[in-house]
Structure formats: C-alpha cells, structure tokens
C-alpha atoms as a PDB file:
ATOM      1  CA  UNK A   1     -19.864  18.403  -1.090  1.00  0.00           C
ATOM      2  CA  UNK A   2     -16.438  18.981   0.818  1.00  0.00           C
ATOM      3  CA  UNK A   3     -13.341  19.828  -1.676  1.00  0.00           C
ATOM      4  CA  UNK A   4     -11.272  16.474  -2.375  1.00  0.00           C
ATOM      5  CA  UNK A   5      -8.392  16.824  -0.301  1.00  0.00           C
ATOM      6  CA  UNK A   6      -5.078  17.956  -2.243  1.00  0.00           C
ATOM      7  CA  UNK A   7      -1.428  17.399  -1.689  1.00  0.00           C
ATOM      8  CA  UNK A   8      -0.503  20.607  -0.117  1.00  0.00           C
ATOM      9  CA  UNK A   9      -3.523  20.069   2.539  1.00  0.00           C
ATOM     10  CA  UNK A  10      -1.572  16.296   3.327  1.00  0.00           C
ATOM     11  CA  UNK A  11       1.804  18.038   3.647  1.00  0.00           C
ATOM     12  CA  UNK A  12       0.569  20.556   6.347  1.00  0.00           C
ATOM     13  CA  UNK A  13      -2.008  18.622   8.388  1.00  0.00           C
ATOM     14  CA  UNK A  14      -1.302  15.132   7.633  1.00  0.00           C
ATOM     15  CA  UNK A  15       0.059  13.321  11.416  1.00  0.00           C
ATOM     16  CA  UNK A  16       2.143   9.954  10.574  1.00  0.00           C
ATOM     17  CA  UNK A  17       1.947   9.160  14.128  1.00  0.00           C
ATOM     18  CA  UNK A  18      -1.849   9.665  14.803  1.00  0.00           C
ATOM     19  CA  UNK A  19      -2.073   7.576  10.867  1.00  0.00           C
ATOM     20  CA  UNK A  20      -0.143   4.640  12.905  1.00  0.00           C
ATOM     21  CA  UNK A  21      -2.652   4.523  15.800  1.00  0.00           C
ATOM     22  CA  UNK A  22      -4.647   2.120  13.450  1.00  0.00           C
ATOM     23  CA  UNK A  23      -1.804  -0.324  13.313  1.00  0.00           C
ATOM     24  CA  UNK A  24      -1.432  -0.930  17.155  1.00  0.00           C
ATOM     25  CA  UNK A  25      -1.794  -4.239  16.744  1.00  0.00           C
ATOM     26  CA  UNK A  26      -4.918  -5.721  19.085  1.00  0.00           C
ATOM     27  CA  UNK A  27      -6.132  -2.244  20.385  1.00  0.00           C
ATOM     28  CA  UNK A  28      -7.762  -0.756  17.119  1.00  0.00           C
ATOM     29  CA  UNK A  29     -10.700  -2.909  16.084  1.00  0.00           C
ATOM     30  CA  UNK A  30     -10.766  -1.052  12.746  1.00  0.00           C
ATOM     31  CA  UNK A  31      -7.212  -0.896  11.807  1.00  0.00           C
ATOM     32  CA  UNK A  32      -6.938  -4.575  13.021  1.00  0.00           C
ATOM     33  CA  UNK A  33      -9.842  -5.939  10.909  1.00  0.00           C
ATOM     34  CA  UNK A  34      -7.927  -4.151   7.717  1.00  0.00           C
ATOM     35  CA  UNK A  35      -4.207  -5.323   8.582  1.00  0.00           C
ATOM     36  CA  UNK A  36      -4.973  -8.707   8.867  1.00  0.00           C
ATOM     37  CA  UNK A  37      -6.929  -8.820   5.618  1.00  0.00           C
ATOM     38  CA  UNK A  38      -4.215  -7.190   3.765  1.00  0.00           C
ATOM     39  CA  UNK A  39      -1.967  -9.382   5.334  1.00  0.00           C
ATOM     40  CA  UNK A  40      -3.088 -12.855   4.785  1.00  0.00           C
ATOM     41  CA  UNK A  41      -3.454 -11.414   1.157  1.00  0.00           C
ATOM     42  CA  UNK A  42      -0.193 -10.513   0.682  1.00  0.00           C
ATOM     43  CA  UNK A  43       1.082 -13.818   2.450  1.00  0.00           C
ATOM     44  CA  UNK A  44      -0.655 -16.143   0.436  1.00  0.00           C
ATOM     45  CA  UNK A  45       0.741 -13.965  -2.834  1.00  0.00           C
ATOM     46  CA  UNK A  46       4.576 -13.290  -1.757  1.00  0.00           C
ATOM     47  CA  UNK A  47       5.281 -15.782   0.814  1.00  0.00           C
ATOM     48  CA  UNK A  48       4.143 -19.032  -1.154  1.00  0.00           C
ATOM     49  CA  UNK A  49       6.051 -18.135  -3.641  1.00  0.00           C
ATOM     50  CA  UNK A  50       3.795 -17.374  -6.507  1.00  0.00           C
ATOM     51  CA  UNK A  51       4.951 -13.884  -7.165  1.00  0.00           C
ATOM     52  CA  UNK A  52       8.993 -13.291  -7.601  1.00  0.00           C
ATOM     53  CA  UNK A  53      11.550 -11.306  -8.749  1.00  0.00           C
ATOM     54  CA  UNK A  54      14.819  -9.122  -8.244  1.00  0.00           C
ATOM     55  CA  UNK A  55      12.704  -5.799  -7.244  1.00  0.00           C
ATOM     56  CA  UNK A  56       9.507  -4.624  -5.772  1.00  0.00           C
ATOM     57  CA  UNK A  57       8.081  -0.642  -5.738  1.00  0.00           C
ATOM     58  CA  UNK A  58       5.786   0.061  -3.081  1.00  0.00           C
ATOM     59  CA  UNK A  59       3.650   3.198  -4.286  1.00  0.00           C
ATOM     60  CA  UNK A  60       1.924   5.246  -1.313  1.00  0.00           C
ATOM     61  CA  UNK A  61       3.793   3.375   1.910  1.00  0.00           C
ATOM     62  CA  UNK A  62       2.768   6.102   4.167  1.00  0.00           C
ATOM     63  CA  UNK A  63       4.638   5.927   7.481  1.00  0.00           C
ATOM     64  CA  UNK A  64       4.206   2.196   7.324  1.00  0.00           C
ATOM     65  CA  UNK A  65       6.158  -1.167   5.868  1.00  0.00           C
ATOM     66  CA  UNK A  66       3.486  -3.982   7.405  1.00  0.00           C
ATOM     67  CA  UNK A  67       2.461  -4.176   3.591  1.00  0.00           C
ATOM     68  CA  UNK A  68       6.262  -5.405   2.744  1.00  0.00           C
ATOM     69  CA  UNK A  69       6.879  -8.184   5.303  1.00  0.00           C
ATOM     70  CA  UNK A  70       5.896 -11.124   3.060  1.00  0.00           C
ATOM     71  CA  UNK A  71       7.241  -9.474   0.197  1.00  0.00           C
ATOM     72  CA  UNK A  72      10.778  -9.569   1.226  1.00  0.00           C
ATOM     73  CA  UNK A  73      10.785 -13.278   0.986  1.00  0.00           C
ATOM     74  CA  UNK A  74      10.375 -13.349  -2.711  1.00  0.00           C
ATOM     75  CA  UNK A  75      12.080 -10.094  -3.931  1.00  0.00           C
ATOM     76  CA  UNK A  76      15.859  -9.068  -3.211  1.00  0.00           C
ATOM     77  CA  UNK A  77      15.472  -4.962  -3.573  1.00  0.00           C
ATOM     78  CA  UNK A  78      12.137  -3.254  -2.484  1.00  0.00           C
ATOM     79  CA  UNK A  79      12.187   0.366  -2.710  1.00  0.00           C
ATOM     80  CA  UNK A  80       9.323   2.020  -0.867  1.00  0.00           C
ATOM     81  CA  UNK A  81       8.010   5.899  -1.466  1.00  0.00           C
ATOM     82  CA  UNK A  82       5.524   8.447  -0.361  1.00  0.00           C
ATOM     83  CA  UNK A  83       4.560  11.266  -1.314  1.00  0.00           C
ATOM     84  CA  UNK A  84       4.777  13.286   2.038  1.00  0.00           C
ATOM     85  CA  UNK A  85       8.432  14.100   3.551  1.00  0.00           C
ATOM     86  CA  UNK A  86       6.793  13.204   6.648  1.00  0.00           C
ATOM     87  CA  UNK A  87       5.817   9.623   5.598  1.00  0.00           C
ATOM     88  CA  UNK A  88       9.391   8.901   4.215  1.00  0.00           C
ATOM     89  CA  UNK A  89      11.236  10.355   7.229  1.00  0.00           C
ATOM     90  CA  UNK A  90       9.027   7.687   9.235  1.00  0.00           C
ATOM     91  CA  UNK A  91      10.021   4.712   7.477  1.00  0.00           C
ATOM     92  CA  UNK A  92      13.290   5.934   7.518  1.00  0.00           C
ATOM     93  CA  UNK A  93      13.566   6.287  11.394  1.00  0.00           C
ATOM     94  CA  UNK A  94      12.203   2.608  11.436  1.00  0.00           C
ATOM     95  CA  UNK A  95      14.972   1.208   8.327  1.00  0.00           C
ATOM     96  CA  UNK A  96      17.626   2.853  10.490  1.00  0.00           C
ATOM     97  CA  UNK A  97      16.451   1.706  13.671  1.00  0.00           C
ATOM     98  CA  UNK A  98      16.500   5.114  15.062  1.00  0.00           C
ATOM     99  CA  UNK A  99      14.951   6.050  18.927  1.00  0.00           C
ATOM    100  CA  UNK A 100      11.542   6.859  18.727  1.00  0.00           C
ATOM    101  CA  UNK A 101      11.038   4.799  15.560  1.00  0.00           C
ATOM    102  CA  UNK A 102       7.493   2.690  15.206  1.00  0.00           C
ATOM    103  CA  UNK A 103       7.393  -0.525  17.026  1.00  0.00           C
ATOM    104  CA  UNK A 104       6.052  -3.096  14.240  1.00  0.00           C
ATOM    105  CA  UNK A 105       6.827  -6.425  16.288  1.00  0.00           C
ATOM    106  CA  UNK A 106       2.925  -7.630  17.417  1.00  0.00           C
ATOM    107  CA  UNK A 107       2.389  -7.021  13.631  1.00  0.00           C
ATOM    108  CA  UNK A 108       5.746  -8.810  12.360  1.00  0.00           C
ATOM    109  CA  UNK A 109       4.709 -11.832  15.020  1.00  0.00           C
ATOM    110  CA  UNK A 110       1.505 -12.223  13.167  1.00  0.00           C
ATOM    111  CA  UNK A 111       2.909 -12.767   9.370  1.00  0.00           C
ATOM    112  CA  UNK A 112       5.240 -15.286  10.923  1.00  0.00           C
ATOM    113  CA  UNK A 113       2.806 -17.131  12.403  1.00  0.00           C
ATOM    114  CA  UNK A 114       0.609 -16.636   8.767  1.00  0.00           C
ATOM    115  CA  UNK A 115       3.683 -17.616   6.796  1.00  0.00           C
ATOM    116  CA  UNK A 116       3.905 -20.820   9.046  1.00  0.00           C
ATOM    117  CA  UNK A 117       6.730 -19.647  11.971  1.00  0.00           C
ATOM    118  CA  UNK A 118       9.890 -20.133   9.085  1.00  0.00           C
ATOM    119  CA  UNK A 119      11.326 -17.085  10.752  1.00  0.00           C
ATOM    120  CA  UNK A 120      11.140 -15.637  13.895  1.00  0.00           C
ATOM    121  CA  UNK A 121      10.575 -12.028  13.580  1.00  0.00           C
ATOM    122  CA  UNK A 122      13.943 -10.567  14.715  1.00  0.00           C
ATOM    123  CA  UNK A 123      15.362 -12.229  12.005  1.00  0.00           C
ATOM    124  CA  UNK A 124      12.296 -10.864   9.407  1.00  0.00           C
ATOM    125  CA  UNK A 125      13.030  -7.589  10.572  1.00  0.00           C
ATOM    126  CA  UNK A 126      16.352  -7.581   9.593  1.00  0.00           C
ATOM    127  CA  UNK A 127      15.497  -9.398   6.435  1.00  0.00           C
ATOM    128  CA  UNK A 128      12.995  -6.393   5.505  1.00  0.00           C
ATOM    129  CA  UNK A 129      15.678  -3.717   6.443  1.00  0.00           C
ATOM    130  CA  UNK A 130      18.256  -5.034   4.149  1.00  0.00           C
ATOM    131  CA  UNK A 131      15.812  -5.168   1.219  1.00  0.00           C
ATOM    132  CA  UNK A 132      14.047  -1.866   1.965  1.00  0.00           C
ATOM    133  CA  UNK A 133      16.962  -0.311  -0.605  1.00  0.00           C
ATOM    134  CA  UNK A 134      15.465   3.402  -0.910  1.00  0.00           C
ATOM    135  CA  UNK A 135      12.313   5.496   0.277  1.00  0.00           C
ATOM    136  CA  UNK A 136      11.734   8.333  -1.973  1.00  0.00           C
ATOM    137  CA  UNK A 137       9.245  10.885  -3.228  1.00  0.00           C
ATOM    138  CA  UNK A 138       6.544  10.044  -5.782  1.00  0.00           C
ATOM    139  CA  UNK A 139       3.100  11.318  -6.750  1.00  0.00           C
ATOM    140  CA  UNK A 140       0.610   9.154  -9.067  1.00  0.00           C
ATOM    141  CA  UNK A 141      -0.416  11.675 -10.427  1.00  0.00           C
ATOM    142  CA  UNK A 142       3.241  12.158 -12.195  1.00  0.00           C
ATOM    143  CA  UNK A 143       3.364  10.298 -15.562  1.00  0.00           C
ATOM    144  CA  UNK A 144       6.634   9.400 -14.014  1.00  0.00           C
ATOM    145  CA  UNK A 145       5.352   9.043 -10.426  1.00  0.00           C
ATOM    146  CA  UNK A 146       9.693   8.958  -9.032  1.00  0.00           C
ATOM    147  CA  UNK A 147      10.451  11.587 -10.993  1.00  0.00           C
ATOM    148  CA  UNK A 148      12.962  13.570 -11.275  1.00  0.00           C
ATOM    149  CA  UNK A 149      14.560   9.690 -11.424  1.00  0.00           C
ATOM    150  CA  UNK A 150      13.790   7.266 -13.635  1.00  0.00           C
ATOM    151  CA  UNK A 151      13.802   3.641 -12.642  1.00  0.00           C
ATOM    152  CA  UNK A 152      14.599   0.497 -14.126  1.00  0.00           C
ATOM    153  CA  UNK A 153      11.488  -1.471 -15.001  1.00  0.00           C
ATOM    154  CA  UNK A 154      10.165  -3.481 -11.934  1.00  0.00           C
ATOM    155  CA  UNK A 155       9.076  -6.668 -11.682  1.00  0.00           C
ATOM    156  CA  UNK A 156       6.308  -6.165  -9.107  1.00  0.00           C
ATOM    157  CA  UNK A 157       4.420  -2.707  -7.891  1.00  0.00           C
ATOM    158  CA  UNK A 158       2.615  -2.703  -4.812  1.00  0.00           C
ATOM    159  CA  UNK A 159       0.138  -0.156  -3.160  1.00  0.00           C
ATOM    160  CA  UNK A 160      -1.935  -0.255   0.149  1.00  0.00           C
ATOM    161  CA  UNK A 161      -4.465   2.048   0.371  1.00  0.00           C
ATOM    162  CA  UNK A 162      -2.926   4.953  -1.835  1.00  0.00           C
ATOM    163  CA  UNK A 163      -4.702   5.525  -5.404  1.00  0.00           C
ATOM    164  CA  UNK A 164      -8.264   6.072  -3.562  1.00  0.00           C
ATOM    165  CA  UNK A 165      -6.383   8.485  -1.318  1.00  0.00           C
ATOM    166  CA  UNK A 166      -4.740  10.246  -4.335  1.00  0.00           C
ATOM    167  CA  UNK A 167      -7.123  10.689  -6.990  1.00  0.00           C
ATOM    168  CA  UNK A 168     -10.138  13.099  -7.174  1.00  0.00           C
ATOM    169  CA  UNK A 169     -11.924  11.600  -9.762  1.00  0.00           C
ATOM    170  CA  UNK A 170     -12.180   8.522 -11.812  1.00  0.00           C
ATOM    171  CA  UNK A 171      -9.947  10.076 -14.966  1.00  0.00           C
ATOM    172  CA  UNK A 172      -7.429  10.804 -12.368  1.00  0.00           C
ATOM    173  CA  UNK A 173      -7.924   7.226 -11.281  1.00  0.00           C
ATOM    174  CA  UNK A 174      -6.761   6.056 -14.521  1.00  0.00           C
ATOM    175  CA  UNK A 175      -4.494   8.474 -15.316  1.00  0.00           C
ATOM    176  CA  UNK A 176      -2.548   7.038 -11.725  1.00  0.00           C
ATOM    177  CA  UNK A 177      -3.267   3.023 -13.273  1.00  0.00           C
ATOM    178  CA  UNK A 178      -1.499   3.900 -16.559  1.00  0.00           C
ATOM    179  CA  UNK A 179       1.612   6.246 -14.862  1.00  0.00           C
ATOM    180  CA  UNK A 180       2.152   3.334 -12.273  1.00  0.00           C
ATOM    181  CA  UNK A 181       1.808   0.983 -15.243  1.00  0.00           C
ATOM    182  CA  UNK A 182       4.985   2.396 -16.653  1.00  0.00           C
ATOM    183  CA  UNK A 183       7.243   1.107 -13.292  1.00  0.00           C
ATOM    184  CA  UNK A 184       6.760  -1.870 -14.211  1.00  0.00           C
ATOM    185  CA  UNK A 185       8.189  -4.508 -17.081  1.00  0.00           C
ATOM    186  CA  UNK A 186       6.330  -5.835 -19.859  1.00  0.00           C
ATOM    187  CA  UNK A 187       4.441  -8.963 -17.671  1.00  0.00           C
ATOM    188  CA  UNK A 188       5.061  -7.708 -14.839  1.00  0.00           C
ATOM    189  CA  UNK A 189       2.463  -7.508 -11.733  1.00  0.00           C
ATOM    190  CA  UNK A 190       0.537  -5.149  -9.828  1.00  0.00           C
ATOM    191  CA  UNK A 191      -0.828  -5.798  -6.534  1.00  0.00           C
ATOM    192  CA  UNK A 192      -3.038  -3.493  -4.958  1.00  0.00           C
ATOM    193  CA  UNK A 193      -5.156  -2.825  -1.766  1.00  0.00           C
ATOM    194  CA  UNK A 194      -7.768  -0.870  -0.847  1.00  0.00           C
ATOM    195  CA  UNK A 195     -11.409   0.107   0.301  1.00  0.00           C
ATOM    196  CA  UNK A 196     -14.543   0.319  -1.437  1.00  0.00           C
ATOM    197  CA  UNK A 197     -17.137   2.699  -1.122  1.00  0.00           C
ATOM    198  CA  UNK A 198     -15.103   5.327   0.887  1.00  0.00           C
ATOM    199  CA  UNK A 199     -15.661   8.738   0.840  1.00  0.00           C
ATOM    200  CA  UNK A 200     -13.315   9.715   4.178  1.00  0.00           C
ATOM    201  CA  UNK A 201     -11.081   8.660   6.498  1.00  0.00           C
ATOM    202  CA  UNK A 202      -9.628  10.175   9.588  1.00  0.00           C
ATOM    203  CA  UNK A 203      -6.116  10.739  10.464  1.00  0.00           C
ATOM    204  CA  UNK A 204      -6.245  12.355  14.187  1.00  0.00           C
ATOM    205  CA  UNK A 205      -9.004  14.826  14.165  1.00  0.00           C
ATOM    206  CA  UNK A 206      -8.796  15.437  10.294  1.00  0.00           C
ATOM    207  CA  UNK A 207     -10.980  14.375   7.955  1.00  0.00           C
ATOM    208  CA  UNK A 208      -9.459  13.245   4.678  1.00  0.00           C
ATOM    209  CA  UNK A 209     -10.850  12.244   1.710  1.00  0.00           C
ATOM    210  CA  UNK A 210     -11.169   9.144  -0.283  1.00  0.00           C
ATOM    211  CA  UNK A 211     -12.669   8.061  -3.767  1.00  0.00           C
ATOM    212  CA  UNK A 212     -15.452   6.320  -3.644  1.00  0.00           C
ATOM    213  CA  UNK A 213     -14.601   2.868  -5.530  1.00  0.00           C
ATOM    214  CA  UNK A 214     -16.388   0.142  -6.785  1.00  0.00           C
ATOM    215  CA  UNK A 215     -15.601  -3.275  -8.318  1.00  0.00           C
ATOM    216  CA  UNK A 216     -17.270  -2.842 -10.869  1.00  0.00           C
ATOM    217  CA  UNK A 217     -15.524   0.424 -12.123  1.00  0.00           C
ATOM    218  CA  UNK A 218     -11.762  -0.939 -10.914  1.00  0.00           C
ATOM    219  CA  UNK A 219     -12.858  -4.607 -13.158  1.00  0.00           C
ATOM    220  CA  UNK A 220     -13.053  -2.335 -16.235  1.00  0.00           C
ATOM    221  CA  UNK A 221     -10.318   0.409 -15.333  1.00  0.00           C
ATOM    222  CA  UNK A 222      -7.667  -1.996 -14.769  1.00  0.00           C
ATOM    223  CA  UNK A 223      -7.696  -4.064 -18.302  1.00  0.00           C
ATOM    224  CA  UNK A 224      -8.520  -0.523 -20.241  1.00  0.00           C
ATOM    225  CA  UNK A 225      -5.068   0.774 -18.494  1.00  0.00           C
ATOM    226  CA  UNK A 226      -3.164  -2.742 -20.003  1.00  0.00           C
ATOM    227  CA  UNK A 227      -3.447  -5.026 -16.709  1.00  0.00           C
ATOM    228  CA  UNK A 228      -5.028  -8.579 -16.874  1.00  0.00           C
ATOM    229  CA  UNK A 229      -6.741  -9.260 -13.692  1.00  0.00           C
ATOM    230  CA  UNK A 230      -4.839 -12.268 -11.833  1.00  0.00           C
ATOM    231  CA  UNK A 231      -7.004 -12.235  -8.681  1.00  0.00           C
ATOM    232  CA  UNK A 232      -9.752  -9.789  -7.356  1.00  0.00           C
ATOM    233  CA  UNK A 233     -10.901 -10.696  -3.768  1.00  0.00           C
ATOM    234  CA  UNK A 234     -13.357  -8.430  -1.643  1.00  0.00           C
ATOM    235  CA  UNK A 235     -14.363  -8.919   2.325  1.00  0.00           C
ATOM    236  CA  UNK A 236     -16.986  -6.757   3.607  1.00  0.00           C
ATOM    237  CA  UNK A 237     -16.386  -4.410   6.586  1.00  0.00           C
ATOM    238  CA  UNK A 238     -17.265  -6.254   9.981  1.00  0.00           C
ATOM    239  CA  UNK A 239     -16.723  -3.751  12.543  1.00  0.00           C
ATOM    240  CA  UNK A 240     -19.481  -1.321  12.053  1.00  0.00           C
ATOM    241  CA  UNK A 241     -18.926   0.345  15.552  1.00  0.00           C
ATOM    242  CA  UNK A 242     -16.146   2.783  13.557  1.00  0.00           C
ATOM    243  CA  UNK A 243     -17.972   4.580  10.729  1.00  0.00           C
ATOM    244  CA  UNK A 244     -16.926   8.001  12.206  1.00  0.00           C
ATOM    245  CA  UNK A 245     -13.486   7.198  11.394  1.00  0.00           C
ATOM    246  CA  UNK A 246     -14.042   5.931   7.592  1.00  0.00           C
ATOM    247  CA  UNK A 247     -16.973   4.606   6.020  1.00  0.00           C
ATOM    248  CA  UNK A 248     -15.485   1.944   4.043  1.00  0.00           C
ATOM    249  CA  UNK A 249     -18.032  -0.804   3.042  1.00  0.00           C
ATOM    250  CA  UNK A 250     -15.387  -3.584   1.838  1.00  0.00           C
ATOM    251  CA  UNK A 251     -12.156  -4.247   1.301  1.00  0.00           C
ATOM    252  CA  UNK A 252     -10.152  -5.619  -1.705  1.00  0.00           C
ATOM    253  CA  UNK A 253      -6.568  -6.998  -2.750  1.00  0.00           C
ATOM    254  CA  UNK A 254      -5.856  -7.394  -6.676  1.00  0.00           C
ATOM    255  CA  UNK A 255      -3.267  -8.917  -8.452  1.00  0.00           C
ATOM    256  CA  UNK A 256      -3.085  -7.973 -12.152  1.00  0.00           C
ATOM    257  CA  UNK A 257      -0.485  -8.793 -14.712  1.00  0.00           C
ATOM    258  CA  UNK A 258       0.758  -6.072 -16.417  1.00  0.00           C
ATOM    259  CA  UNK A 259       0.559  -7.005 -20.922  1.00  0.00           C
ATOM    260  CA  UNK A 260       3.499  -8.336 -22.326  1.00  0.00           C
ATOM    261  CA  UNK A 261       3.537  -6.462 -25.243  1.00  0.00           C
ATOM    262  CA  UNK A 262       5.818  -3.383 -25.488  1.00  0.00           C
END
C-alpha cells in the first residue's frame, strides 16, 4: 500500500493550476459533476438564508473560492486559508484581480442562475472580493489549525474537499473534527464537503492520496467530536468514464451544529 501523502510531498509537487483544470466549467465531466453538486448544496444552505452570521472560515480552499460564492450573501467577513503557499498565492492573484489570475465567471454565471439571477455576476464577484478579508496558512492537523494567530470564534466553518485530503487515518480524522471544532462559537455550524470511498486523486500527473470515508464512520465521528448533524446528503458518482483520475464512489455535503455548551 502506497505511503499517505504528507505535507512536504504537497508543497513540492502539488500544481494549483493543473488542480483548477477540474473547474473549467463545461469541459471536465468529472470536475463538473462535483462543482455543481457542491454548489446547489451550498446555495440552498447560504443563499436562502438559513445559515448567517458576521464571519465565515473556509478550511482547505486550495487555489479555489467557487465554494464561497453563495456564502457571501449571508456572511459579511470570510477569511479563506490553505495550507500550501502556492494555494494562497492563487486566491490571492484572483482577490486582487491580478493578470494571469483564474477566470471563475462560467462558474459564478451558474450560482446566479441557482440563486435565482438576484445578481449578475460582475456584481457577485465584487461582492465575494470585498468579503474574502484574509487568506492565510493553516493545517488541521494543528490543535489551532491558524496558528501562530488565534481567531475570534466564528460563526460558520466551511471545507470542500480538505479533511479526506489531510488526514492519514481515522484518529487523525478526528483529531482535524475536534481542532476545527475550536474556530468556531458555541452553536455555531460546520459545513463540509467531500467524497466517499476515495483512496486517490490526481492533480496533473501526480497521484495524491485520499482517506477512504464512509457515512457511516463520519455519522458517528462528527457527534463524538461535539457536532449535531443538521443535514447529511450523499449523490453517487455518475461519470464512471474518470476513475483514473479519482475513484470516488459518492459525494456528500453536511451541515452540523457545533454544541452550545462551553
């Protein structure tokens, strides 16, 4: 069985431009069929209103910040992280609107039309550049994940695709659930998404790894780390043409409520 692969490995080999082939909206079946699950998901969750407050953490962006378009209509200040200097530099060439940065529009399109055409996507962009407050460091498997800082309390912690990415094993798993757990404020939420059933995905021509989750064990990791389970939703994989690149079986988007005692 290959080694799971560690930080240092991501910082040397991993390509945030070859990552955001899979987000070309309409020419990657695979990376398609995941964004607009995610998406719809995290429309229905941020953009009707259900789920609000002053900030949002995003845990594990990557070079990306489709995962944040709904959100900015319900929370004034989202700060978004990554663990790889790469990764941040990437969102930060988009936030600044630098030359060269990644051109999210046929995605941004798409969650106005989801959230009902309220705002065109010029004006979303903007919108999501004003609240995208800071992109720093963090690692999950810090018990402070930002440190050296330490962060106010957030109402709302997000992650796409990062803890199954991150964490070896399943006590590293939880480990992650209860350090993430400590962003957050006494009721607040957690909203994550992810694959199930993954053991790799590919990034270019490298082959990274990816802990192989089931419902079942994330149903009884998530209340032993302190989180009532709002929502737990699953689609299975349709495009089968792709397992070369990852051999995800479903998908799944969670919202759990962090308990209210201290």
């Amino acid at each position: 069985m290959d080694e799971f692969t560690g930080g240092d490995v991501y910082q040397k080999e991993f390509n945030p431009q070859a990552y955001l082939e899979y987000f070309k909206f309409g020419s990657h079946t695979l990376g398609d069929e995941s964004i607009t699950y995610y998406l719809e998901c995290l429309c229905q969750t941020f953009a009707s209103g259900s789920l609000r407050g002053d900030t949002l953490i995003d845990i594990g962006s990557g070079p990306t910040i489709y995962q944040l378009m709904s959100a900015c209509e319900s929370f004034e200040t989202i700060i978004a992280s990554d663990y790889l200097d790469q990764n941040v530099q990437e969102i930060e060439k988009w936030r600044k609107n630098e030359p060269g940065a990644f051109d999210w529009s046929p995605v941004g399109i798409y969650v106005c039309e989801l959230e009902g055409k309220r705002t065109k996507w010029p004006e979303k962009e903007a919108k999501l550049r004003r609240a995208i407050q800071r992109v720093l460091k963090c690692d999950v498997n810090l018990q402070n994940p930002m440190a050296p800082l330490h962060l106010p309390p957030a109402d709302c912690v997000l992650s796409t695709e990062c803890l199954e990415a991150a964490c070896k094993d399943q006590a590293s798993y939880r480990a992650a659930l209860s350090n993430i757990s400590s962003l957050l404020k006494p009721g607040g939420h957690l909203v994550l998404c992810g694959v199930l059933e993954t053991t790799f995905y590919m990034v270019g021509t490298w082959k990274f790894s990816s802990l192989f989750l089931t419902e079942e064990f994330l149903k009884e990791a998530l209340p032993a780390s302190g989180f009532n389970i709002v929502q737990f939703k699953t689609k299975s994989r349709v495009d089968k043409g792709m397992l070369d690149l990852c051999d995800l079986t479903e998908f799944y988007f969670i919202v759990a409520q962090k308990g209210t005692e201290a």
